[in-house]
PDB file of N, CA and C in Angstrom:
ATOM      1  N   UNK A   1     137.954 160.382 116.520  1.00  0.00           N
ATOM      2  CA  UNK A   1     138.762 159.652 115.557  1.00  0.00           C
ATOM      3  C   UNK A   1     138.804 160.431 114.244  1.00  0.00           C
ATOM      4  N   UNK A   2     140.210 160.698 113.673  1.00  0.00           N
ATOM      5  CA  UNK A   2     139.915 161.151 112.444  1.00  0.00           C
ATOM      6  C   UNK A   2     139.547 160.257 111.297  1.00  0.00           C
ATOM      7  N   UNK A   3     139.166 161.165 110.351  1.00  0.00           N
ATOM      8  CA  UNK A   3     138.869 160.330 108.737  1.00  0.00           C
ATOM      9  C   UNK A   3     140.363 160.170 108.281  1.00  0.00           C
ATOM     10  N   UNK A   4     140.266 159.050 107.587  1.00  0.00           N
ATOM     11  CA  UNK A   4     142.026 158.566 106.728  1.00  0.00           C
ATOM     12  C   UNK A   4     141.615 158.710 105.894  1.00  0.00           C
ATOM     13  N   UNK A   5     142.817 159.318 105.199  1.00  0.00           N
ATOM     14  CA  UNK A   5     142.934 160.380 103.639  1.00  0.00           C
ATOM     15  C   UNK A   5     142.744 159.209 102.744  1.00  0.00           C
ATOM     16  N   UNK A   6     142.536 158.732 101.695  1.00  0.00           N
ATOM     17  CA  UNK A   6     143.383 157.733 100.863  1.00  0.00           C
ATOM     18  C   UNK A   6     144.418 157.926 100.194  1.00  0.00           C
ATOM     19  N   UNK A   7     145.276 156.883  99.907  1.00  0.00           N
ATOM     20  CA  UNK A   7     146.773 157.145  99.697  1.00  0.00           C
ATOM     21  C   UNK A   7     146.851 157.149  97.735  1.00  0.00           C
ATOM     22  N   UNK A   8     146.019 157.752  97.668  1.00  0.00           N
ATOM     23  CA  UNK A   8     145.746 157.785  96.073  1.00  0.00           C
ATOM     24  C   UNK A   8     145.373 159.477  95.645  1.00  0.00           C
ATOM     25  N   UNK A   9     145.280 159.803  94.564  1.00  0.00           N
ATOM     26  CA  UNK A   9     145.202 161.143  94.052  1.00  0.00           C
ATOM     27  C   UNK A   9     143.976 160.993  93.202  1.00  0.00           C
ATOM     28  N   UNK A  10     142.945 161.458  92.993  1.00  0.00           N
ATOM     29  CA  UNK A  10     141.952 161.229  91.880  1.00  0.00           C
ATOM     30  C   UNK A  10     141.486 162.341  91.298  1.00  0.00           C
ATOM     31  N   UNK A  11     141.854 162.307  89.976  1.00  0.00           N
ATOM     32  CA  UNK A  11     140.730 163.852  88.956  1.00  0.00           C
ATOM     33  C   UNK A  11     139.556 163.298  88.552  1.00  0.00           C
ATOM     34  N   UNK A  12     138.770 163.330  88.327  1.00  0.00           N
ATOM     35  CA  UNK A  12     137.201 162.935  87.464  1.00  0.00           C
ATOM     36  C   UNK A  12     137.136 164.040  86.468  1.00  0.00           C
ATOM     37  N   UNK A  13     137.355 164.081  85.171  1.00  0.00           N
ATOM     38  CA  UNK A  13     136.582 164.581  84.081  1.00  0.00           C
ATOM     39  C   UNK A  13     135.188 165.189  84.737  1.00  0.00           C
ATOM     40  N   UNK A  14     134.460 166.072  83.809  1.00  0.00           N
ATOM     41  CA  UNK A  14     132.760 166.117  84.051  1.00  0.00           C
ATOM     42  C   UNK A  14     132.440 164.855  83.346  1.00  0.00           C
ATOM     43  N   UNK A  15     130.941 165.020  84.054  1.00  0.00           N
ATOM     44  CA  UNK A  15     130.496 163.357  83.598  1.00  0.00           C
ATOM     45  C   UNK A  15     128.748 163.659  83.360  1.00  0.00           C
ATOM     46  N   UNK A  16     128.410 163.362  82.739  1.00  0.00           N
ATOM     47  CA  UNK A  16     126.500 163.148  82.614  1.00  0.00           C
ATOM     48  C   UNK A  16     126.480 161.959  83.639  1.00  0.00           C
ATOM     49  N   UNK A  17     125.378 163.059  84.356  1.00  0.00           N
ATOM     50  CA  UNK A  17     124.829 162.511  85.737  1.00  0.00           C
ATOM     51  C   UNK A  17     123.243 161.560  85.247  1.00  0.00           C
ATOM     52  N   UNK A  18     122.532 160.652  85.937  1.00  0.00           N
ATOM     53  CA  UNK A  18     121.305 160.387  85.466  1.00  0.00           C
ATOM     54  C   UNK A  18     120.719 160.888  84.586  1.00  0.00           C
ATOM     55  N   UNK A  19     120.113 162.548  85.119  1.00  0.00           N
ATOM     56  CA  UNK A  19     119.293 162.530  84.507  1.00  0.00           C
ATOM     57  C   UNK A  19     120.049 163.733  82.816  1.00  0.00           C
ATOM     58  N   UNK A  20     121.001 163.415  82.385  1.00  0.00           N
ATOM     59  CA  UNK A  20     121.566 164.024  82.010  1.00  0.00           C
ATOM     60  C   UNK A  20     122.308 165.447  82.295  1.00  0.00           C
ATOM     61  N   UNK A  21     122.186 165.544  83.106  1.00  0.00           N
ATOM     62  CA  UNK A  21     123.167 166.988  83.198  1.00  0.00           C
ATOM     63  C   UNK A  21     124.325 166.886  83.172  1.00  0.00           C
ATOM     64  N   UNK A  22     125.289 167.936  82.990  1.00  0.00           N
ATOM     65  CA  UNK A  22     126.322 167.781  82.860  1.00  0.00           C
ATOM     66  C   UNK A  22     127.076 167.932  84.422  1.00  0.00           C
ATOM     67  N   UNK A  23     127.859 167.337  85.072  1.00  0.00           N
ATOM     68  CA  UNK A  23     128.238 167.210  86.638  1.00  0.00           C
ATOM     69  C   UNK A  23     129.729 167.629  86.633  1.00  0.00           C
ATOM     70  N   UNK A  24     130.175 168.298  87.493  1.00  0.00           N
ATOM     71  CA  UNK A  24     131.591 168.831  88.066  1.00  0.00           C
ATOM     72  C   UNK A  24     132.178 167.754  88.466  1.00  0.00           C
ATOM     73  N   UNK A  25     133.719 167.847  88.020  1.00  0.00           N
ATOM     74  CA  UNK A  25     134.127 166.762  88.737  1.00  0.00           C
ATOM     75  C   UNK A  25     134.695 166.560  89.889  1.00  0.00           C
ATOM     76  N   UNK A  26     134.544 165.337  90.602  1.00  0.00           N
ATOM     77  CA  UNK A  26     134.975 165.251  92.042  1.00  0.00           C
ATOM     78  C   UNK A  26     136.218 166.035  92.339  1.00  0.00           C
ATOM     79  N   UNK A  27     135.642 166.652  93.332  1.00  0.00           N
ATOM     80  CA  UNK A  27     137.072 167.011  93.851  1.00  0.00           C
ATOM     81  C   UNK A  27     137.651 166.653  95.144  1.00  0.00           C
ATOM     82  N   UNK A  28     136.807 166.561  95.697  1.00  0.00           N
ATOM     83  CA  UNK A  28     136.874 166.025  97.368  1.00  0.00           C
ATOM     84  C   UNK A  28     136.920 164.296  97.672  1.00  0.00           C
ATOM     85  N   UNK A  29     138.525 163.848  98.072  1.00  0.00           N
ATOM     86  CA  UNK A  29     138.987 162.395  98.236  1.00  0.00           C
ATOM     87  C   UNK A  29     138.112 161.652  98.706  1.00  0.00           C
ATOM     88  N   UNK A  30     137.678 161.852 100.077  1.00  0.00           N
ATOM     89  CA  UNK A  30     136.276 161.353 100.472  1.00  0.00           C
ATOM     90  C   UNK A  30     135.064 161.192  99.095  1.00  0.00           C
ATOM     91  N   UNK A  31     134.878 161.786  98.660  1.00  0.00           N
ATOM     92  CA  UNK A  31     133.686 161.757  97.475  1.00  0.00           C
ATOM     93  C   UNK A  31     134.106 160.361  96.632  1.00  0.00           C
ATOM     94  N   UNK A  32     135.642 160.689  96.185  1.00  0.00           N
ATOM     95  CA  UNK A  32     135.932 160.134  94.896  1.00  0.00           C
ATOM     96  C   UNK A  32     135.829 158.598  95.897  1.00  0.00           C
ATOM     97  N   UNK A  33     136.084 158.374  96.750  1.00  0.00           N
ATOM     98  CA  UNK A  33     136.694 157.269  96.797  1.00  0.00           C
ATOM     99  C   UNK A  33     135.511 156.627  97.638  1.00  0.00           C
ATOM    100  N   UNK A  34     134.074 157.175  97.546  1.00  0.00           N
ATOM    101  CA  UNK A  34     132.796 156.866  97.755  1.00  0.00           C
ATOM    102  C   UNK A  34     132.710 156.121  95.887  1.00  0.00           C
ATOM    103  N   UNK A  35     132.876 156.888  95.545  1.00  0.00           N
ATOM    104  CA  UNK A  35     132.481 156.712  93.833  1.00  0.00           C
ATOM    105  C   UNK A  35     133.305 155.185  93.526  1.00  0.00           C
ATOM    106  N   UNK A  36     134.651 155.388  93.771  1.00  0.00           N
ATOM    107  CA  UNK A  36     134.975 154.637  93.523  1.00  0.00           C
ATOM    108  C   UNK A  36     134.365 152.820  94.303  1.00  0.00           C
ATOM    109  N   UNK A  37     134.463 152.877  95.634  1.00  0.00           N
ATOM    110  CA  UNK A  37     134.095 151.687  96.434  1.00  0.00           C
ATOM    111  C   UNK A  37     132.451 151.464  95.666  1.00  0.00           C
ATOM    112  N   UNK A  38     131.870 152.210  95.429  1.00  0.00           N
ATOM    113  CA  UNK A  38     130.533 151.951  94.549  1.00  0.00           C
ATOM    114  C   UNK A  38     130.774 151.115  93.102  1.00  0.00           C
ATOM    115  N   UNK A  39     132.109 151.803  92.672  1.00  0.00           N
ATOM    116  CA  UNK A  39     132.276 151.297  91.040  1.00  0.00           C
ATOM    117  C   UNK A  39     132.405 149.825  91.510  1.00  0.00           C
ATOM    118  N   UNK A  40     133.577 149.863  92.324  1.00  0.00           N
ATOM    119  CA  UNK A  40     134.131 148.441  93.048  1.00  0.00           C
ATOM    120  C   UNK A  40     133.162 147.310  93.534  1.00  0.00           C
ATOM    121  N   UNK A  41     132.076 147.742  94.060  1.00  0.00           N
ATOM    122  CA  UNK A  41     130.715 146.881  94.193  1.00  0.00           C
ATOM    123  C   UNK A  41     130.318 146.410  93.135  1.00  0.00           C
ATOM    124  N   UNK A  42     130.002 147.239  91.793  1.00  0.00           N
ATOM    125  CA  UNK A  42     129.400 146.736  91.432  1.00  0.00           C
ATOM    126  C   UNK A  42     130.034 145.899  90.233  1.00  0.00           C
ATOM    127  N   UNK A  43     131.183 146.107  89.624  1.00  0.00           N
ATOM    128  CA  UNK A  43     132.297 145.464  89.260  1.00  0.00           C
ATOM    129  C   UNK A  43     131.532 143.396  89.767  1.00  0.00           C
ATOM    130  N   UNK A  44     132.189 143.419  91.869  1.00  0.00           N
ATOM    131  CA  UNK A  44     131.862 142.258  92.026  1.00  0.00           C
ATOM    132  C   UNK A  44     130.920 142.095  91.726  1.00  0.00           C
ATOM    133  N   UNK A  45     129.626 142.497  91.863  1.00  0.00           N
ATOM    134  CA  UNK A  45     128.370 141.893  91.724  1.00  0.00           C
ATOM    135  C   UNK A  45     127.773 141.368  90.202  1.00  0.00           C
ATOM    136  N   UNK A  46     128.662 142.218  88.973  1.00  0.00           N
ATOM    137  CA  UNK A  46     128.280 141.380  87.599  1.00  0.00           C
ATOM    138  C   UNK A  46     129.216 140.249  87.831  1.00  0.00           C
ATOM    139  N   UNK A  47     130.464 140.411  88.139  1.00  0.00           N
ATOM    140  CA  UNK A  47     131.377 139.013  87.906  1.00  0.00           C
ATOM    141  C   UNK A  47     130.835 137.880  88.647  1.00  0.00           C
ATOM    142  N   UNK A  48     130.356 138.251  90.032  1.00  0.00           N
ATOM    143  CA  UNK A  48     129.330 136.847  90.846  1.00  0.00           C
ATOM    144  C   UNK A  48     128.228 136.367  89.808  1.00  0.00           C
ATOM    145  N   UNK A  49     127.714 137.178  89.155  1.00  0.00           N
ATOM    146  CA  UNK A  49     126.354 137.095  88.435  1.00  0.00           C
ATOM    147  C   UNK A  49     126.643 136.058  87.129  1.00  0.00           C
ATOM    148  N   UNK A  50     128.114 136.926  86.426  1.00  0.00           N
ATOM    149  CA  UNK A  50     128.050 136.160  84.916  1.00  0.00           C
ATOM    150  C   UNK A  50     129.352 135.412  84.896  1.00  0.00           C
ATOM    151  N   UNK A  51     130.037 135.058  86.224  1.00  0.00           N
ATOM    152  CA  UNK A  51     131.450 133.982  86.323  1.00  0.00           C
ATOM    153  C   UNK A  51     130.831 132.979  86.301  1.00  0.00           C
ATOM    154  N   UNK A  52     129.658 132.263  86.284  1.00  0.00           N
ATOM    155  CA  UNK A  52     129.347 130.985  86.567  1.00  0.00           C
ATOM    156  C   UNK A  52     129.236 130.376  84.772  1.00  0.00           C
ATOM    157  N   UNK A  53     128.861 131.376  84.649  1.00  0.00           N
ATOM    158  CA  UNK A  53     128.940 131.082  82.775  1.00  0.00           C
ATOM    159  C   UNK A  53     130.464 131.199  81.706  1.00  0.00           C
ATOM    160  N   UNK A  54     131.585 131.484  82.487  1.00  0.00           N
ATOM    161  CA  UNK A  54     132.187 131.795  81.993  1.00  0.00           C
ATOM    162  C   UNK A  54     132.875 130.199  82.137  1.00  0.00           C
ATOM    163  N   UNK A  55     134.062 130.062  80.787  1.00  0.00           N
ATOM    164  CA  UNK A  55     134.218 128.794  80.786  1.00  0.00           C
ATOM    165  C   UNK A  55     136.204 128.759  80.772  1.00  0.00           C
ATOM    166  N   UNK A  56     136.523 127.693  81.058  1.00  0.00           N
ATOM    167  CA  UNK A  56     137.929 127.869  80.133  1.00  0.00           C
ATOM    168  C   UNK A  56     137.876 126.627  79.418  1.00  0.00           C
ATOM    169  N   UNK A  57     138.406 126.691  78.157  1.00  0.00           N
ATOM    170  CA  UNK A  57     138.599 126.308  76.921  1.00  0.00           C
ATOM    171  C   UNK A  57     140.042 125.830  76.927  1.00  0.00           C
ATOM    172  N   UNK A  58     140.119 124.122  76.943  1.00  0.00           N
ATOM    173  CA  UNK A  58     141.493 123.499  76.663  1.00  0.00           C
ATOM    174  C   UNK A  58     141.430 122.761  75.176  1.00  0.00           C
ATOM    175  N   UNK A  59     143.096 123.267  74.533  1.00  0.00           N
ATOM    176  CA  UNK A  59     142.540 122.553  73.602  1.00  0.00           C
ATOM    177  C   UNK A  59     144.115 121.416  73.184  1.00  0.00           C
ATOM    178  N   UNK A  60     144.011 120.686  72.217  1.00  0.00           N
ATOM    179  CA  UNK A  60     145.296 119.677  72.171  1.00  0.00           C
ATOM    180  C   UNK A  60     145.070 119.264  70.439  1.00  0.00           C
ATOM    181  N   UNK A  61     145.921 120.069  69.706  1.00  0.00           N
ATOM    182  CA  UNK A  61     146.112 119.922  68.349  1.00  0.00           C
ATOM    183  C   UNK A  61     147.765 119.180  67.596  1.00  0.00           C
ATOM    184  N   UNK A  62     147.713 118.660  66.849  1.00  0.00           N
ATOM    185  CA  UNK A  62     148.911 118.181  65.972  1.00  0.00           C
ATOM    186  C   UNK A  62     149.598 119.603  65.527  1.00  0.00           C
ATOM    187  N   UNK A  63     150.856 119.296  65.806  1.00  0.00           N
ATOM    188  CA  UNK A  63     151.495 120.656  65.327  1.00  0.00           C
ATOM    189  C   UNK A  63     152.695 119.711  64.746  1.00  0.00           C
ATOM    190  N   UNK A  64     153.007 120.629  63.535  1.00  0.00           N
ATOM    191  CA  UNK A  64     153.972 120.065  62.698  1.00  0.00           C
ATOM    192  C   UNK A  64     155.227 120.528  62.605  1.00  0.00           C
ATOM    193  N   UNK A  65     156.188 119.937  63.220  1.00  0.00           N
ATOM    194  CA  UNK A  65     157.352 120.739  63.339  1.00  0.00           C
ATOM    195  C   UNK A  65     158.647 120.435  62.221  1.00  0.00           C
ATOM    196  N   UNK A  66     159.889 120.309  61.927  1.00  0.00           N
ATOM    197  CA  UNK A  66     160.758 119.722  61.442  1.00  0.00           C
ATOM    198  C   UNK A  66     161.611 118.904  62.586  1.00  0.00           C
ATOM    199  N   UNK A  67     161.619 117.394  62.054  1.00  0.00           N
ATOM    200  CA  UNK A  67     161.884 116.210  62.852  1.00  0.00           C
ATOM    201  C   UNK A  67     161.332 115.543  63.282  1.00  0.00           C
ATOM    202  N   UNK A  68     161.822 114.555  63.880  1.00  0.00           N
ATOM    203  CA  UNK A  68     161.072 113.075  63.798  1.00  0.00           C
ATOM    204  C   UNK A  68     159.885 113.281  64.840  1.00  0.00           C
ATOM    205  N   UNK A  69     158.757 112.847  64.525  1.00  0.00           N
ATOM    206  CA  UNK A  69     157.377 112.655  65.603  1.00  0.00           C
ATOM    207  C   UNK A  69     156.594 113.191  65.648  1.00  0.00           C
ATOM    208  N   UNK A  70     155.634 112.918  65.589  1.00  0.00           N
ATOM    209  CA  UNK A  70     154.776 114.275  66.055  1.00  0.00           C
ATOM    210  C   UNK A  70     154.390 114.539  67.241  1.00  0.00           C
ATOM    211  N   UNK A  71     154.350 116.132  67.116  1.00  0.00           N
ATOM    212  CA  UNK A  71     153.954 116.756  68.498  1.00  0.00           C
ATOM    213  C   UNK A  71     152.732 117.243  68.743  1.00  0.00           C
ATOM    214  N   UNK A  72     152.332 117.311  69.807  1.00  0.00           N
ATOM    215  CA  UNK A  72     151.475 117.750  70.247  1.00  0.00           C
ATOM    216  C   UNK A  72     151.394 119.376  70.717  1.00  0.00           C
ATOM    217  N   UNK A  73     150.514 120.264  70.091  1.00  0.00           N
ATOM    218  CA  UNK A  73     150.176 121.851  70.846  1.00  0.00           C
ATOM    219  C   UNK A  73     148.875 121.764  71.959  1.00  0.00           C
ATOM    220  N   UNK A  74     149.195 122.672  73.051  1.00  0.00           N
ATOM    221  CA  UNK A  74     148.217 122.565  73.686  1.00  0.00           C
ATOM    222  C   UNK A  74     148.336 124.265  73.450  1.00  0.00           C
ATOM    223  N   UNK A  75     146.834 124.597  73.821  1.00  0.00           N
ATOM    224  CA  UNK A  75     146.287 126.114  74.107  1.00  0.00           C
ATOM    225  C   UNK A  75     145.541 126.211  75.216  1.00  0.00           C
ATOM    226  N   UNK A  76     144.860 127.330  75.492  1.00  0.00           N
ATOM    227  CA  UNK A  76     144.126 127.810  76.421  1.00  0.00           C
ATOM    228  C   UNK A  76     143.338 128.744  75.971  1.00  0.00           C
ATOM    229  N   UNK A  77     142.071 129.289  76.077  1.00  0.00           N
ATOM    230  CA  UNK A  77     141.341 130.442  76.320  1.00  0.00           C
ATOM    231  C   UNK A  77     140.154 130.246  77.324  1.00  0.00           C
ATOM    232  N   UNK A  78     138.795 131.082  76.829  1.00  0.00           N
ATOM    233  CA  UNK A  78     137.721 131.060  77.358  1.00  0.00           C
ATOM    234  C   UNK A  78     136.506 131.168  76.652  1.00  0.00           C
ATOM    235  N   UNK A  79     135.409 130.665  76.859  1.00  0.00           N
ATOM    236  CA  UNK A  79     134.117 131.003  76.058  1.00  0.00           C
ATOM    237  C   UNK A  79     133.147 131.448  77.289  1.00  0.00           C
ATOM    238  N   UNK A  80     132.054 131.354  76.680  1.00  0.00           N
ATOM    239  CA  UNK A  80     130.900 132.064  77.307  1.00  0.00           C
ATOM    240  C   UNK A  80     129.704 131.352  77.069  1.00  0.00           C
ATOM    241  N   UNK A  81     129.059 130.860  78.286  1.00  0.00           N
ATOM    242  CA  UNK A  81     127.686 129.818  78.180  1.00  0.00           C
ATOM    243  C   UNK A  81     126.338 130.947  77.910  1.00  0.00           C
ATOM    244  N   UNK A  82     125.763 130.705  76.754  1.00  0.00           N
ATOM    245  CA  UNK A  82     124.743 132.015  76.646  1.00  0.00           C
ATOM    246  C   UNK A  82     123.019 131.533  76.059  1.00  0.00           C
ATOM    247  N   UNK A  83     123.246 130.487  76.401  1.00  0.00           N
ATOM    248  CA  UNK A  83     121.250 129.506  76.376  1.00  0.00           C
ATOM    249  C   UNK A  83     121.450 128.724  77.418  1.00  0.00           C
ATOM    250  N   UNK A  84     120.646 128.836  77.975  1.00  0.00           N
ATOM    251  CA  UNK A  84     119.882 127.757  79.323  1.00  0.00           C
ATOM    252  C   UNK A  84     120.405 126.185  78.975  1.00  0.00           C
ATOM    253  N   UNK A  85     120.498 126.097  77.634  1.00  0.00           N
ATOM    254  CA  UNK A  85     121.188 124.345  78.033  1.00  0.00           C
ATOM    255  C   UNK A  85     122.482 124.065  77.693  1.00  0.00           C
ATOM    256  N   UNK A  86     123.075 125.166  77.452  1.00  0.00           N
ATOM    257  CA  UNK A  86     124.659 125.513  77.338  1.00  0.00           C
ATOM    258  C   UNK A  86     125.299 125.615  76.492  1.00  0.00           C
ATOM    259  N   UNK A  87     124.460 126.141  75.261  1.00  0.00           N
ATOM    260  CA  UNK A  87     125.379 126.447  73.902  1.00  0.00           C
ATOM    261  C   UNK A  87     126.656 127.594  74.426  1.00  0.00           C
ATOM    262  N   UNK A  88     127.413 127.210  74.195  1.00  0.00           N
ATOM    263  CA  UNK A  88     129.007 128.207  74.560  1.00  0.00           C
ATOM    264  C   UNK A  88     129.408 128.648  73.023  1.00  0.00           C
ATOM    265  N   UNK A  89     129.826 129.945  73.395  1.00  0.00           N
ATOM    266  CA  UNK A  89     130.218 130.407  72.151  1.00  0.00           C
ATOM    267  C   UNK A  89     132.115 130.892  72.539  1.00  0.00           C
ATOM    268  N   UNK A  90     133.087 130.930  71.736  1.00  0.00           N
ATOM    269  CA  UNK A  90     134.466 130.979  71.999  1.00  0.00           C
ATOM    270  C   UNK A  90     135.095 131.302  70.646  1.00  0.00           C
ATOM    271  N   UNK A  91     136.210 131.951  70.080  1.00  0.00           N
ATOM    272  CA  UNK A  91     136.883 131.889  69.004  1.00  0.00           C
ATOM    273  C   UNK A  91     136.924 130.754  67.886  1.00  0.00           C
ATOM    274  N   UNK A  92     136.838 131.078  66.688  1.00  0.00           N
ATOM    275  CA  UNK A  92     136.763 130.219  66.055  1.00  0.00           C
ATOM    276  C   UNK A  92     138.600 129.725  65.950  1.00  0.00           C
ATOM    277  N   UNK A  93     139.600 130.494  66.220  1.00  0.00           N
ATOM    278  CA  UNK A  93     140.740 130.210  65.847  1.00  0.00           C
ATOM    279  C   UNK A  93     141.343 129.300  67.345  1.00  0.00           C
ATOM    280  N   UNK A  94     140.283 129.591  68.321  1.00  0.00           N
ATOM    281  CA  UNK A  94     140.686 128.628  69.720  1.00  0.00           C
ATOM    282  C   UNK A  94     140.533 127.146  69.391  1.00  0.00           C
ATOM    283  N   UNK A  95     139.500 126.450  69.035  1.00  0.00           N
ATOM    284  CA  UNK A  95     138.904 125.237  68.231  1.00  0.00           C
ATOM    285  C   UNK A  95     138.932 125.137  67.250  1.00  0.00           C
ATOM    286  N   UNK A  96     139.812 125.299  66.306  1.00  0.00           N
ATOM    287  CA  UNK A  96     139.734 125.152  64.538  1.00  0.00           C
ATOM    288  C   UNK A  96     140.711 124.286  64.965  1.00  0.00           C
ATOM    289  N   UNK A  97     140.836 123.307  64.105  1.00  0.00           N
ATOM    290  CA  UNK A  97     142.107 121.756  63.966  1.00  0.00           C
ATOM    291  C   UNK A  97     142.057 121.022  65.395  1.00  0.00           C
ATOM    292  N   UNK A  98     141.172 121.188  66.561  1.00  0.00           N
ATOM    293  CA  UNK A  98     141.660 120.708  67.630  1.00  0.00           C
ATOM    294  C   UNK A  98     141.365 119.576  67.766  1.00  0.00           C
ATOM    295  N   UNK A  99     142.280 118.695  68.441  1.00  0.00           N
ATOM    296  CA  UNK A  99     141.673 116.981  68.544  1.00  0.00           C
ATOM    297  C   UNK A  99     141.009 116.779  70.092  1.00  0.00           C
ATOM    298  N   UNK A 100     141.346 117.584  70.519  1.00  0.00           N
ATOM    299  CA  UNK A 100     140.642 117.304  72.151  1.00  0.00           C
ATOM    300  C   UNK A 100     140.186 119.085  72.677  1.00  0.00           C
ATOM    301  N   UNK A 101     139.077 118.771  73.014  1.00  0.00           N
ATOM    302  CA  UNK A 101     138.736 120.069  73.565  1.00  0.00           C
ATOM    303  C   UNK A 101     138.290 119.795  75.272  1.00  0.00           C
ATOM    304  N   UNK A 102     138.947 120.298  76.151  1.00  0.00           N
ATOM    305  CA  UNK A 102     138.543 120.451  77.371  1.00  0.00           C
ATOM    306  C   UNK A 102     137.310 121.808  78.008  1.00  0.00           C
ATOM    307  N   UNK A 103     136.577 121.322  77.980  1.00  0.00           N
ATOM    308  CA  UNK A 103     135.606 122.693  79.041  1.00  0.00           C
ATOM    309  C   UNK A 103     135.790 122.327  80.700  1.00  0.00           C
ATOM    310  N   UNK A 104     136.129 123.705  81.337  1.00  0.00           N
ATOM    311  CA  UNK A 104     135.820 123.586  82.443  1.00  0.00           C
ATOM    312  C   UNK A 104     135.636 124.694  83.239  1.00  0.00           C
ATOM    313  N   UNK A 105     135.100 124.599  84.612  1.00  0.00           N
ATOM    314  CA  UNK A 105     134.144 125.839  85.302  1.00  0.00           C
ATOM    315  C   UNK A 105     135.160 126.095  86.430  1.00  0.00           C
ATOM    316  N   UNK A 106     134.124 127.363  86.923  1.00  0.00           N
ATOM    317  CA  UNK A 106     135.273 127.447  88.131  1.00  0.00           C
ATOM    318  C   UNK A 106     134.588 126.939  89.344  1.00  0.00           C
ATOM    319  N   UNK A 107     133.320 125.839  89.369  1.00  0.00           N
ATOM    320  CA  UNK A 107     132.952 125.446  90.198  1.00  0.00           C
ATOM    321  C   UNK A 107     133.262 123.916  89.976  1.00  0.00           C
ATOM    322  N   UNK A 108     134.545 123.608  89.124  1.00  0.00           N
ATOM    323  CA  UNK A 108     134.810 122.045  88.666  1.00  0.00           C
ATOM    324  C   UNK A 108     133.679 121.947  88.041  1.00  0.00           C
TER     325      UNK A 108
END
């Protein structure tokens, strides 16, 4: 069976290796795309690690428009749970004026 090429092109810069040296860069597709499926691991493995802390941030403020009523703004972002009993930290300009703030996870 042969090896399949990947359908991608890759240069690598030199790079400081561990223990500092200075390293050649990949040249061989097979190599790079070892390097790469490694980067790609470990990519998932912080996001499994620190998605459970990650939050999204709803928010529902008075916005003042010209004409009759008032309206309502809604937003969106995200914060970040960073003490054991869940102080979240997020923009101050996400929650400044807001009348309702929604938190929620991606495990509901």
């Amino acid at each position: 069976m042969s090896e399949m090429q990947p359908d991608f092109d890759l240069t690598f810069l030199d790079y400081k290796g561990p223990s500092g040296a200075v390293k050649a860069p990949l040249e061989d597709a097979g190599e790079a795309a070892e390097v790469l499926d490694a980067y790609s691991k470990a990519v998932v493995e912080v996001v499994a690690n620190v998605g459970p802390a990650v939050a999204h941030v709803g928010i529902k403020r008075a916005v003042s428009r010209i004409g009759p009523g008032p309206y309502e703004g809604e937003g969106a972002a995200s914060g970040v749970i960073i003490t054991p009993d869940g102080y979240m930290v997020t923009n101050s300009h996400v929650v400044r004026a807001a009348e309702a703030i929604d938190i929620g996870f991606a495990d509901g």
